[in-house]
C-alpha atoms as a PDB file:
ATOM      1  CA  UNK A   1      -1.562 -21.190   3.046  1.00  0.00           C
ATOM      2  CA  UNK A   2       0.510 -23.635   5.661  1.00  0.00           C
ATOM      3  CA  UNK A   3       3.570 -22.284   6.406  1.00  0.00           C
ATOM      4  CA  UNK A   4       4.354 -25.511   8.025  1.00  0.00           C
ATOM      5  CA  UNK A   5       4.963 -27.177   4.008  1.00  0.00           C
ATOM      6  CA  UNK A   6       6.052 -24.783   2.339  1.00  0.00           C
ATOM      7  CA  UNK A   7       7.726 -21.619   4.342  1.00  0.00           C
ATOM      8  CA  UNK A   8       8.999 -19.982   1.177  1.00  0.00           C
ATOM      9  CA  UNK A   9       5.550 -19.360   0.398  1.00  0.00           C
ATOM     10  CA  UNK A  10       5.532 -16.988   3.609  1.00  0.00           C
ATOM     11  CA  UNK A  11       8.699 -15.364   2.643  1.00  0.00           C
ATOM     12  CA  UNK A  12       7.660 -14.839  -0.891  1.00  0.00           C
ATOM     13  CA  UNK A  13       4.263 -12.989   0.439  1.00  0.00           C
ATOM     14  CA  UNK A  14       6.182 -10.816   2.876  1.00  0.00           C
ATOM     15  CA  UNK A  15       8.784 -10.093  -0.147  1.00  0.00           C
ATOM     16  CA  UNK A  16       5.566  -9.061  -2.459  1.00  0.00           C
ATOM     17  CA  UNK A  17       3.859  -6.927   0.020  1.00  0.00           C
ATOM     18  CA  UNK A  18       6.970  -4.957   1.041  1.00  0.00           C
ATOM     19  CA  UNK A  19       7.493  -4.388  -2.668  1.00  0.00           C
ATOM     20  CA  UNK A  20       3.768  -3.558  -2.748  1.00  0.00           C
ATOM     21  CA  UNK A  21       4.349  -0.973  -0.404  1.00  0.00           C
ATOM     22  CA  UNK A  22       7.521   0.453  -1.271  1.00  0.00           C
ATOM     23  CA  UNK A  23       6.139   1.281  -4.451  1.00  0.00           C
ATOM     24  CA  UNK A  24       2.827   2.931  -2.862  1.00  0.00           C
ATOM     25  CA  UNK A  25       4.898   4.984  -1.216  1.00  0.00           C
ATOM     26  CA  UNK A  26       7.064   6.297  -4.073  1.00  0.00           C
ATOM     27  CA  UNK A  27       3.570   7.178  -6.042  1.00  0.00           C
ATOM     28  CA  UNK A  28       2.897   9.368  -2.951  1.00  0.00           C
ATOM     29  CA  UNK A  29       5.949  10.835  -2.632  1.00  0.00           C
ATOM     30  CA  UNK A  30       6.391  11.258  -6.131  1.00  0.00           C
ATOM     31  CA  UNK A  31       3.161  12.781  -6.948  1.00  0.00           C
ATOM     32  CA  UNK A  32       3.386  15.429  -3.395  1.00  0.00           C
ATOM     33  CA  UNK A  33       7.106  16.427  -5.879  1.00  0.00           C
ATOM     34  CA  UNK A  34       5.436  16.779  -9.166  1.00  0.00           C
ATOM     35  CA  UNK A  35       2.374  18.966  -7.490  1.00  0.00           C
ATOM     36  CA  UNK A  36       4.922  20.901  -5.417  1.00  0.00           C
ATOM     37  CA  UNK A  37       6.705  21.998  -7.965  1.00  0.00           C
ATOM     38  CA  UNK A  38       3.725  22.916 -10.011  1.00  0.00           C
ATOM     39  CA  UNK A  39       2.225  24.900  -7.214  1.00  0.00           C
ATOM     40  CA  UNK A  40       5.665  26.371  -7.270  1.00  0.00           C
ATOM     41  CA  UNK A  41       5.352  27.641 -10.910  1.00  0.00           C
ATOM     42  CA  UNK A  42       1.830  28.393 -10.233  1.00  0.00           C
ATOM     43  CA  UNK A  43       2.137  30.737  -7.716  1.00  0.00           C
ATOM     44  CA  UNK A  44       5.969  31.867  -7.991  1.00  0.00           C
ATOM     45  CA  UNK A  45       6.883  30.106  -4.177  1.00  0.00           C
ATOM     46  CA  UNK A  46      10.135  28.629  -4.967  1.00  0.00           C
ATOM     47  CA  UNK A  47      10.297  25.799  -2.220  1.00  0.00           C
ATOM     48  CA  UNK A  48       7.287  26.626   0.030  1.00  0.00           C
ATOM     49  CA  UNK A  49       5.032  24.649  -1.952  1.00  0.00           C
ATOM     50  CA  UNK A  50       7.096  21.751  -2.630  1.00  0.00           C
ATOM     51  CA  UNK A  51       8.096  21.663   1.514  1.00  0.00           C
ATOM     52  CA  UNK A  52       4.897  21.767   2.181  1.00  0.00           C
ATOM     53  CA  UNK A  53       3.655  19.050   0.479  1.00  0.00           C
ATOM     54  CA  UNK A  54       6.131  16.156   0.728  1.00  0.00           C
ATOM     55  CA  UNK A  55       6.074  16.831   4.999  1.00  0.00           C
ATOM     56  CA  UNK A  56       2.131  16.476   4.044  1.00  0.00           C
ATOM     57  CA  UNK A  57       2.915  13.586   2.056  1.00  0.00           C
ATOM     58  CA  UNK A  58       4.165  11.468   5.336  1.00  0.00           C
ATOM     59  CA  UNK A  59       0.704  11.316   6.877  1.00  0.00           C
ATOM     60  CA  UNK A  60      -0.788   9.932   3.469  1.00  0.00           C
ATOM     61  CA  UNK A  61       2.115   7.828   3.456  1.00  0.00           C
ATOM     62  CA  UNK A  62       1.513   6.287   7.031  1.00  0.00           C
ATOM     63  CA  UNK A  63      -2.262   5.903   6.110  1.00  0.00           C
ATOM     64  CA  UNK A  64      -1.714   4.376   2.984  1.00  0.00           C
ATOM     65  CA  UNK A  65       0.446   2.131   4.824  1.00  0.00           C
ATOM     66  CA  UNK A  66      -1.890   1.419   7.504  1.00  0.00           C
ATOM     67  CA  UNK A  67      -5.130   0.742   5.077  1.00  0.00           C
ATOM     68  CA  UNK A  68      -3.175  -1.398   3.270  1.00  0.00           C
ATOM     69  CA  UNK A  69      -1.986  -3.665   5.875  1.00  0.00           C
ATOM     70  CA  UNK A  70      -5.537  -3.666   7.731  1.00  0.00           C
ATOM     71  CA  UNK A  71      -6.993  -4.563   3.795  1.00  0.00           C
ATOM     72  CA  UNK A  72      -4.671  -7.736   3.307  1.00  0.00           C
ATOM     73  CA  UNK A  73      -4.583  -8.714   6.791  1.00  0.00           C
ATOM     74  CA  UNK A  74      -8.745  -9.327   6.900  1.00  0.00           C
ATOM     75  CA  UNK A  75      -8.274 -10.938   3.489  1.00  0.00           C
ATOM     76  CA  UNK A  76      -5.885 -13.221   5.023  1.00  0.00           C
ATOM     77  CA  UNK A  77      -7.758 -14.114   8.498  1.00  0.00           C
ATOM     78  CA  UNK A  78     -10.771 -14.716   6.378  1.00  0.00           C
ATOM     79  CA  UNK A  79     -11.117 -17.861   5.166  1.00  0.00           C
ATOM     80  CA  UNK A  80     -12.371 -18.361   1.341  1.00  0.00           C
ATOM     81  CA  UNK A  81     -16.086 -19.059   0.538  1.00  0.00           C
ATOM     82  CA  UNK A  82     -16.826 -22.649   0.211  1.00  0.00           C
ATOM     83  CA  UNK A  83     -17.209 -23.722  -3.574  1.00  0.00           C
ATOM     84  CA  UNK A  84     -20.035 -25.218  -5.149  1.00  0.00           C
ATOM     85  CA  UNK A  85     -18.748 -28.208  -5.554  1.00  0.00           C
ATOM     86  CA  UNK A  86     -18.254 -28.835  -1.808  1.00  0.00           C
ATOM     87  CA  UNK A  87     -21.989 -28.623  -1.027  1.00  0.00           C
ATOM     88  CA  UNK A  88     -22.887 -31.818   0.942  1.00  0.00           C
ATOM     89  CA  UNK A  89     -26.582 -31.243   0.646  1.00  0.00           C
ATOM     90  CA  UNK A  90     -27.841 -31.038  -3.021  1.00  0.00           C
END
Protein backbone atom coordinates (compact mmCIF):
# COMPACT_ATOMS: atom_id res chain seq x y z
CA UNK A 1 0.00 0.00 0.00
CA UNK A 2 1.54 3.73 -0.90
CA UNK A 3 0.32 6.10 1.26
CA UNK A 4 1.85 8.61 -0.98
CA UNK A 5 -1.51 7.95 -3.73
CA UNK A 6 -3.91 7.25 -1.87
CA UNK A 7 -3.70 8.38 2.07
CA UNK A 8 -7.30 7.45 2.78
CA UNK A 9 -6.26 4.04 2.33
CA UNK A 10 -4.01 4.59 5.58
CA UNK A 11 -6.77 6.19 7.43
CA UNK A 12 -9.26 3.60 6.49
CA UNK A 13 -6.72 0.72 7.89
CA UNK A 14 -6.09 2.59 11.13
CA UNK A 15 -10.10 3.15 11.33
CA UNK A 16 -10.54 -0.89 10.79
CA UNK A 17 -7.97 -1.97 13.21
CA UNK A 18 -9.11 0.33 16.04
CA UNK A 19 -12.57 -1.07 15.42
CA UNK A 20 -10.85 -4.47 15.34
CA UNK A 21 -9.67 -3.89 18.62
CA UNK A 22 -12.31 -2.17 20.33
CA UNK A 23 -14.39 -5.00 19.71
CA UNK A 24 -11.64 -7.62 21.03
CA UNK A 25 -11.73 -5.93 23.92
CA UNK A 26 -15.48 -5.87 24.63
CA UNK A 27 -15.46 -9.93 24.01
CA UNK A 28 -12.93 -9.91 26.91
CA UNK A 29 -14.53 -7.78 29.03
CA UNK A 30 -17.75 -9.10 28.32
CA UNK A 31 -17.02 -12.67 28.74
CA UNK A 32 -14.67 -11.88 32.41
CA UNK A 33 -18.87 -10.26 33.30
CA UNK A 34 -20.79 -13.20 32.14
CA UNK A 35 -18.20 -15.77 34.04
CA UNK A 36 -18.16 -13.46 37.07
CA UNK A 37 -21.42 -13.50 37.60
CA UNK A 38 -21.73 -17.18 37.10
CA UNK A 39 -18.98 -17.90 39.54
CA UNK A 40 -21.10 -15.62 41.61
CA UNK A 41 -24.20 -17.93 41.47
CA UNK A 42 -21.93 -20.81 41.62
CA UNK A 43 -20.42 -20.29 44.69
CA UNK A 44 -22.86 -17.66 46.47
CA UNK A 45 -19.84 -14.60 46.35
CA UNK A 46 -21.93 -11.74 45.43
CA UNK A 47 -19.21 -9.38 43.81
CA UNK A 48 -15.91 -11.17 44.67
CA UNK A 49 -16.02 -13.19 41.70
CA UNK A 50 -17.13 -10.75 39.27
CA UNK A 51 -14.19 -8.08 40.81
CA UNK A 52 -11.98 -10.46 40.43
CA UNK A 53 -12.25 -11.26 37.10
CA UNK A 54 -12.81 -8.07 35.07
CA UNK A 55 -9.35 -6.48 37.13
CA UNK A 56 -8.01 -10.03 35.62
CA UNK A 57 -9.55 -9.21 32.47
CA UNK A 58 -7.08 -5.99 31.92
CA UNK A 59 -3.96 -8.11 31.54
CA UNK A 60 -5.76 -10.34 28.80
CA UNK A 61 -6.91 -7.20 27.50
CA UNK A 62 -3.33 -5.57 27.17
CA UNK A 63 -2.06 -8.95 25.68
CA UNK A 64 -4.67 -9.32 23.35
CA UNK A 65 -3.85 -5.93 22.39
CA UNK A 66 -0.27 -6.42 22.13
CA UNK A 67 -0.47 -9.91 19.98
CA UNK A 68 -2.60 -8.33 17.84
CA UNK A 69 -0.64 -5.39 16.91
CA UNK A 70 2.76 -7.51 16.76
CA UNK A 71 0.41 -10.11 14.29
CA UNK A 72 -0.63 -7.27 11.73
CA UNK A 73 2.41 -5.32 12.03
CA UNK A 74 4.79 -8.48 10.60
CA UNK A 75 2.00 -9.01 8.07
CA UNK A 76 2.44 -5.55 7.02
CA UNK A 77 6.48 -5.25 6.97
CA UNK A 78 6.40 -8.45 5.05
CA UNK A 79 6.15 -8.14 1.68
CA UNK A 80 3.71 -10.67 -0.34
CA UNK A 81 5.11 -13.83 -2.07
CA UNK A 82 5.89 -13.30 -5.62
CA UNK A 83 3.13 -14.89 -7.97
CA UNK A 84 3.57 -17.37 -10.49
CA UNK A 85 3.11 -15.42 -13.08
CA UNK A 86 6.09 -13.14 -12.28
CA UNK A 87 8.65 -15.95 -12.64
CA UNK A 88 11.35 -14.69 -15.09
CA UNK A 89 12.93 -18.07 -15.47
CA UNK A 90 10.50 -20.79 -16.80
Amino acid sequence: MNSDKDPSALYLLAIRAMAQIGCLLTLVAGGALVVGLAVDTILGTKPFGLLVLLLGSIPVSLWVIYRYTTYHAKRFQNPAPPKEEDNQWE
